[in-house]
Protein backbone atom coordinates (compact mmCIF):
# COMPACT_ATOMS: atom_id res chain seq x y z
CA UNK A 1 48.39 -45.91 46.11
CA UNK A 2 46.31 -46.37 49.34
CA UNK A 3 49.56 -48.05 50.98
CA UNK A 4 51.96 -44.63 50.17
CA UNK A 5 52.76 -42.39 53.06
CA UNK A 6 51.62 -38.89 52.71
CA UNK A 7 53.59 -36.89 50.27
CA UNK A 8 55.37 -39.51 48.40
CA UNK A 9 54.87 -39.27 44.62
CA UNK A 10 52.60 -41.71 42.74
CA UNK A 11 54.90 -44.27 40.88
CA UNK A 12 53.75 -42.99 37.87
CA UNK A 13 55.40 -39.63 38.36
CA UNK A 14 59.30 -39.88 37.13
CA UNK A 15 61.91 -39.37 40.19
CA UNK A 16 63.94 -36.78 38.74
CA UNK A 17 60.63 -34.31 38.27
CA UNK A 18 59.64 -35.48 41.69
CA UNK A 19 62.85 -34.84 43.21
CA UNK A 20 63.28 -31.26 41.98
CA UNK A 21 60.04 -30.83 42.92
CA UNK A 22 60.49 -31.80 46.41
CA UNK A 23 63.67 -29.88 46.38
CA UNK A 24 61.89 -26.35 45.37
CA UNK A 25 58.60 -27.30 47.53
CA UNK A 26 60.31 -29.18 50.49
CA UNK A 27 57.42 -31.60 49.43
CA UNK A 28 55.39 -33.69 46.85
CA UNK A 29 53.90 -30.81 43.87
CA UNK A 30 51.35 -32.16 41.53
CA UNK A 31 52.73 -32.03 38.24
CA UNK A 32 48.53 -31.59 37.01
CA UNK A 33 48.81 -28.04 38.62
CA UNK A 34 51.13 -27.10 35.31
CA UNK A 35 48.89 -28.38 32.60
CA UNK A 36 45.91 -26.45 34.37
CA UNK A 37 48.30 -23.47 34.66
CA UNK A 38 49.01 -23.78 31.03
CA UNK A 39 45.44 -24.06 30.11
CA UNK A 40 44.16 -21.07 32.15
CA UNK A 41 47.33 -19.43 30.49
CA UNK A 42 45.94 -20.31 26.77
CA UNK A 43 42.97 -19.22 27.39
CA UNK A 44 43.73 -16.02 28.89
CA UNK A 45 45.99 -15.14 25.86
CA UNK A 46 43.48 -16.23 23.53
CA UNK A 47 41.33 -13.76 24.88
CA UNK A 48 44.13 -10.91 24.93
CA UNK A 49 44.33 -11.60 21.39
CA UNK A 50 40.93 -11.41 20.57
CA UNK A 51 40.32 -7.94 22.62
CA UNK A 52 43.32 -6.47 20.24
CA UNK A 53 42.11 -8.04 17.61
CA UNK A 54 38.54 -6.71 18.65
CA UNK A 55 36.61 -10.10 17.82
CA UNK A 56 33.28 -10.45 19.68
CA UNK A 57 33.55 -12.86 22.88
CA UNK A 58 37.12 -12.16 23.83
CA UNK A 59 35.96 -10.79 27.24
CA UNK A 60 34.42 -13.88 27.52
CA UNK A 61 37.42 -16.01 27.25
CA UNK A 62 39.03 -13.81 29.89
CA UNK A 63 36.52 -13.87 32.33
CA UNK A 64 36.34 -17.88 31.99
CA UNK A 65 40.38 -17.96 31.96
CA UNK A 66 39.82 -16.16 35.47
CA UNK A 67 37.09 -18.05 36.60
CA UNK A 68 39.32 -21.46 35.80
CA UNK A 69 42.70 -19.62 37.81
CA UNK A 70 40.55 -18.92 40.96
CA UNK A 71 38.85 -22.35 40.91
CA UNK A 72 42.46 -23.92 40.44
CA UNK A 73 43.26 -21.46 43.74
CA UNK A 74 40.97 -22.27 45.20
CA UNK A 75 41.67 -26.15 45.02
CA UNK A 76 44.96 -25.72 46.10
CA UNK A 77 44.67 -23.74 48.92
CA UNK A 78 42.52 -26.62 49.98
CA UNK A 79 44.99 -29.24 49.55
CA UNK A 80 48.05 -27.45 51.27
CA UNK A 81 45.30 -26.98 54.50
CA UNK A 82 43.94 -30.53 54.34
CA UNK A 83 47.68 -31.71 54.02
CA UNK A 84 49.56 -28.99 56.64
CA UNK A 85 45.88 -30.60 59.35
């Protein structure tokens, strides 16, 4: 993938997704930023649950669904300034 220009898709990545994607973006988006979306999305509802339910550890799962959003932030705030240098 060395031999890509910046922003084009890996081939792996089907052209329809990666065209819509440009479309909404005006560039390449990383499908991997929904399933880490989805997880951190799990996890935080998990947790909802379980501070209704009032099981012991719920918070827990919160504060680790938050900790795995900001990190995922974090990341990507990194990539759109390394790519926009």
């Amino acid at each position: 993938m060395k031999d890509q220009p910046p922003g084009d898709p890996p081939a792996f990545i089907p052209d329809r997704w990666s065209a819509a994607m440009r479309t909404l973006y005006g560039r390449y988006y990383d499908p991997a930023l929904d399933t880490m979306t989805a997880i951190a999305a799990g996890l935080a509802l998990l947790g909802a649950y379980g501070l209704r339910a009032d099981i012991d550890g719920s918070l827990q799962v919160i504060v680790a669904a938050a900790a795995l959003l900001a990190y995922f932030l974090a990341v990507a705030v990194w990539d759109e300034r390394r790519w926009r240098a």
